[in-house]
N, C-alpha and C. Protein backbone atom coordinates (compact mmCIF):
# COMPACT_ATOMS: atom_id res chain seq x y z
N UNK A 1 0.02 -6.04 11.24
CA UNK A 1 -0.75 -7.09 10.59
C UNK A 1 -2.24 -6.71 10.58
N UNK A 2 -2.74 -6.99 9.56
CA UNK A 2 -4.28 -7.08 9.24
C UNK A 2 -4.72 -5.32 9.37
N UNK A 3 -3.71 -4.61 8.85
CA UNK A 3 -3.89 -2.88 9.33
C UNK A 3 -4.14 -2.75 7.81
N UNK A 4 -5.26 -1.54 7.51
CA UNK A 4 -5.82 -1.30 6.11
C UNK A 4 -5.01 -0.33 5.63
N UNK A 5 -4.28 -0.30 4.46
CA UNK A 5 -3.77 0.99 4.16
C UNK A 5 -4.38 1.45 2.68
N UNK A 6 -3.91 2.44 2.51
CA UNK A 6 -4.58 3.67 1.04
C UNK A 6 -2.72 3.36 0.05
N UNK A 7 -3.32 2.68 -0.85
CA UNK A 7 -2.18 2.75 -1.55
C UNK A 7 -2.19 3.55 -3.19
N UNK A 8 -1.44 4.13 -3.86
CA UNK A 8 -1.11 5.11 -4.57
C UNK A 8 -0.47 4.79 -5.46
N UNK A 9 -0.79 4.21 -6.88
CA UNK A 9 0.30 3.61 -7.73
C UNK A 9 0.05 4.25 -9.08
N UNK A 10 1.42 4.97 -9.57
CA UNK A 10 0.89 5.88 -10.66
C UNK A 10 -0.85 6.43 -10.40
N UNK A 11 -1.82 6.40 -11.49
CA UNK A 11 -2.84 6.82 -11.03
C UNK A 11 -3.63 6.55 -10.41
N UNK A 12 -3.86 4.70 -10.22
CA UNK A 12 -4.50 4.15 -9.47
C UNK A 12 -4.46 4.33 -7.91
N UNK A 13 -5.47 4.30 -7.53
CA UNK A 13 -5.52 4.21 -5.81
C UNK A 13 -5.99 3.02 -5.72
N UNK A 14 -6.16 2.42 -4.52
CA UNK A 14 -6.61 1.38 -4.26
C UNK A 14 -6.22 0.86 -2.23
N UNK A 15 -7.45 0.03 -1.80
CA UNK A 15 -6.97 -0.24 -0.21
C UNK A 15 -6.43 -1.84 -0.30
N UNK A 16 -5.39 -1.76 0.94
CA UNK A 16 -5.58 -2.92 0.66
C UNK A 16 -5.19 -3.48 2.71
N UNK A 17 -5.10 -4.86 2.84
CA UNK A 17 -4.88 -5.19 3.84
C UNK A 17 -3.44 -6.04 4.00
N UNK A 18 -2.72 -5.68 5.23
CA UNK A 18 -0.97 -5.81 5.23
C UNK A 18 -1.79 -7.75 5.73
N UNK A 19 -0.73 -8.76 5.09
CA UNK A 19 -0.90 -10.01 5.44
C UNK A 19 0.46 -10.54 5.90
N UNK A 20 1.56 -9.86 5.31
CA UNK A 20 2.57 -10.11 6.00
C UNK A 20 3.69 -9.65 6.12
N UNK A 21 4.29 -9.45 7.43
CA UNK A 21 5.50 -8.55 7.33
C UNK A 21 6.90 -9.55 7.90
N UNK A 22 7.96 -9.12 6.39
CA UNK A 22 9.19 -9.84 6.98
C UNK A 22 10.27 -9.06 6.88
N UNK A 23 11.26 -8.46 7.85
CA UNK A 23 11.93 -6.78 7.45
C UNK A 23 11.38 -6.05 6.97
N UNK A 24 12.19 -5.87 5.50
CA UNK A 24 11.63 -4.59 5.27
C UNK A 24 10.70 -5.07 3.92
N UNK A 25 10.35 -5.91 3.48
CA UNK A 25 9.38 -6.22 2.57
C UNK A 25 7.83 -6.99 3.62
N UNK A 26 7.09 -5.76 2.93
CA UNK A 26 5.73 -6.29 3.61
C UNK A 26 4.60 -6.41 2.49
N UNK A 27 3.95 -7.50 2.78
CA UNK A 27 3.13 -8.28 1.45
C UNK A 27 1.58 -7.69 2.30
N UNK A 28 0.75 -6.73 1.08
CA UNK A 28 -0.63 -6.35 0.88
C UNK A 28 -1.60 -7.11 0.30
N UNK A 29 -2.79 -7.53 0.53
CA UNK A 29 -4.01 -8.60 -0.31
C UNK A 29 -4.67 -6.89 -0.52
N UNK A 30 -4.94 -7.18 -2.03
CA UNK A 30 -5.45 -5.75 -2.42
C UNK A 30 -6.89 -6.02 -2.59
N UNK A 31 -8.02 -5.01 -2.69
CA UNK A 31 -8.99 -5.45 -2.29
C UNK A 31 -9.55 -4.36 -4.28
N UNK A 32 -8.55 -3.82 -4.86
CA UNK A 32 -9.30 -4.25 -6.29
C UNK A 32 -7.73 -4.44 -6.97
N UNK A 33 -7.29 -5.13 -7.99
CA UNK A 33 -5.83 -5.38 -8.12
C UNK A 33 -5.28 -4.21 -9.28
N UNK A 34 -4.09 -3.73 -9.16
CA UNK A 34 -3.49 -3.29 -9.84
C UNK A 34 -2.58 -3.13 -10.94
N UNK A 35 -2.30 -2.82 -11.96
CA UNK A 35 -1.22 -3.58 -13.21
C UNK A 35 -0.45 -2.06 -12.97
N UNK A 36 0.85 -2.55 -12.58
CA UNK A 36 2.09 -1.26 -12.45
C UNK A 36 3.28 -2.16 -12.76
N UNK A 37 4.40 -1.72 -13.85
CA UNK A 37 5.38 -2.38 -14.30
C UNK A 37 6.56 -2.66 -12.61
N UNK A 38 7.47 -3.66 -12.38
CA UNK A 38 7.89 -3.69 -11.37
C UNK A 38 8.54 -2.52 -11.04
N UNK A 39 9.15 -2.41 -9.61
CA UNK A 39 9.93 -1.37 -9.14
C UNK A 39 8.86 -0.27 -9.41
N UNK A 40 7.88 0.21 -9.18
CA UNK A 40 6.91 1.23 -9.27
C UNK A 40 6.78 1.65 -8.38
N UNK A 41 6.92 3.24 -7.83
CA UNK A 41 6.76 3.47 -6.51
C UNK A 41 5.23 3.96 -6.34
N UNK A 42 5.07 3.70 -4.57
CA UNK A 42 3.78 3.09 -4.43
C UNK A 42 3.65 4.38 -3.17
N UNK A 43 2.77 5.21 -3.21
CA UNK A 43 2.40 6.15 -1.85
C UNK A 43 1.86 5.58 -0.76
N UNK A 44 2.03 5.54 0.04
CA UNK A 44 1.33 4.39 1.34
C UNK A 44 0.74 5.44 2.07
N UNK A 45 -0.51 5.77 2.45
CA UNK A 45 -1.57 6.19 3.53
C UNK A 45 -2.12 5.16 4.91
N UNK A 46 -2.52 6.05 5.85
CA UNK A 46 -2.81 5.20 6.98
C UNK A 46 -4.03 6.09 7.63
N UNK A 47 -5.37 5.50 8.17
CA UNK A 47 -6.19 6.31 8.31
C UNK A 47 -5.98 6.62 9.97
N UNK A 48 -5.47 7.70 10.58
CA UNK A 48 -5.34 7.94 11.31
C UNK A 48 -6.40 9.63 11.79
N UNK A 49 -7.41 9.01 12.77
CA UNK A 49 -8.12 10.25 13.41
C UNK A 49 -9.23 10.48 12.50
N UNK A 50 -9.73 9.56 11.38
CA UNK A 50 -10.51 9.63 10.71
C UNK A 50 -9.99 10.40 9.15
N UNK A 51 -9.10 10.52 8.97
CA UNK A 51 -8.46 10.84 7.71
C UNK A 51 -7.36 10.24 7.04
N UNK A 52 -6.97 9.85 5.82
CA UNK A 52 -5.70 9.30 5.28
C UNK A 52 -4.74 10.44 5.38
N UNK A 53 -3.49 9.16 5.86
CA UNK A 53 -2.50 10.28 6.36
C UNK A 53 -1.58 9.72 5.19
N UNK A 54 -0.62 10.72 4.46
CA UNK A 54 0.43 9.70 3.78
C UNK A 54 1.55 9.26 5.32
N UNK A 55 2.04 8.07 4.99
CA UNK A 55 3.15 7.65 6.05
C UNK A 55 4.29 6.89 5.46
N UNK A 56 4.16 6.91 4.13
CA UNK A 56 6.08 6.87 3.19
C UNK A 56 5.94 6.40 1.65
N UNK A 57 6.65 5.49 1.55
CA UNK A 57 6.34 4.94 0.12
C UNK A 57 7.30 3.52 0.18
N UNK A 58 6.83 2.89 -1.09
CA UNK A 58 7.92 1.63 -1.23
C UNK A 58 8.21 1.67 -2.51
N UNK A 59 8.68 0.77 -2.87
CA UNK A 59 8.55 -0.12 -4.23
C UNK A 59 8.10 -1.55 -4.69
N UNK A 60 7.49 -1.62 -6.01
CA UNK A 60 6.81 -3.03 -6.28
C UNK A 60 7.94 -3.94 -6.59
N UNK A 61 7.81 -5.35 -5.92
CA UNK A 61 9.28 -5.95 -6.43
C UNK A 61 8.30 -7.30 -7.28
């Protein structure tokens, strides 16, 4: 919760902050917004040690 991640959608990048996690769907407040048709897969980064790390991917539902 409240952890910043680097997200990756088609070309757009963008950060955003995790607000809520329930299994395996976890809801981001994006901090500039994005237009990606649904089911879009999304690169997820995490700044770990002072650099973005990638750490998996999802999809937009």
């Amino acid at each position: 919760m409240n952890e910043t991640l680097l997200l990756h959608v088609g070309a757009a990048i963008t950060v955003g902050k995790v607000t809520s996690v329930k299994g395996n769907v976890v809801t981001v407040s994006l901090s500039r917004p994005v237009c990606a048709p649904a089911e879009s897969r999304v690169a997820i980064s995490r700044k770990i040690a002072g650099r973005w790390r990638l750490i998996g991917y999802g999809m937009i539902q």
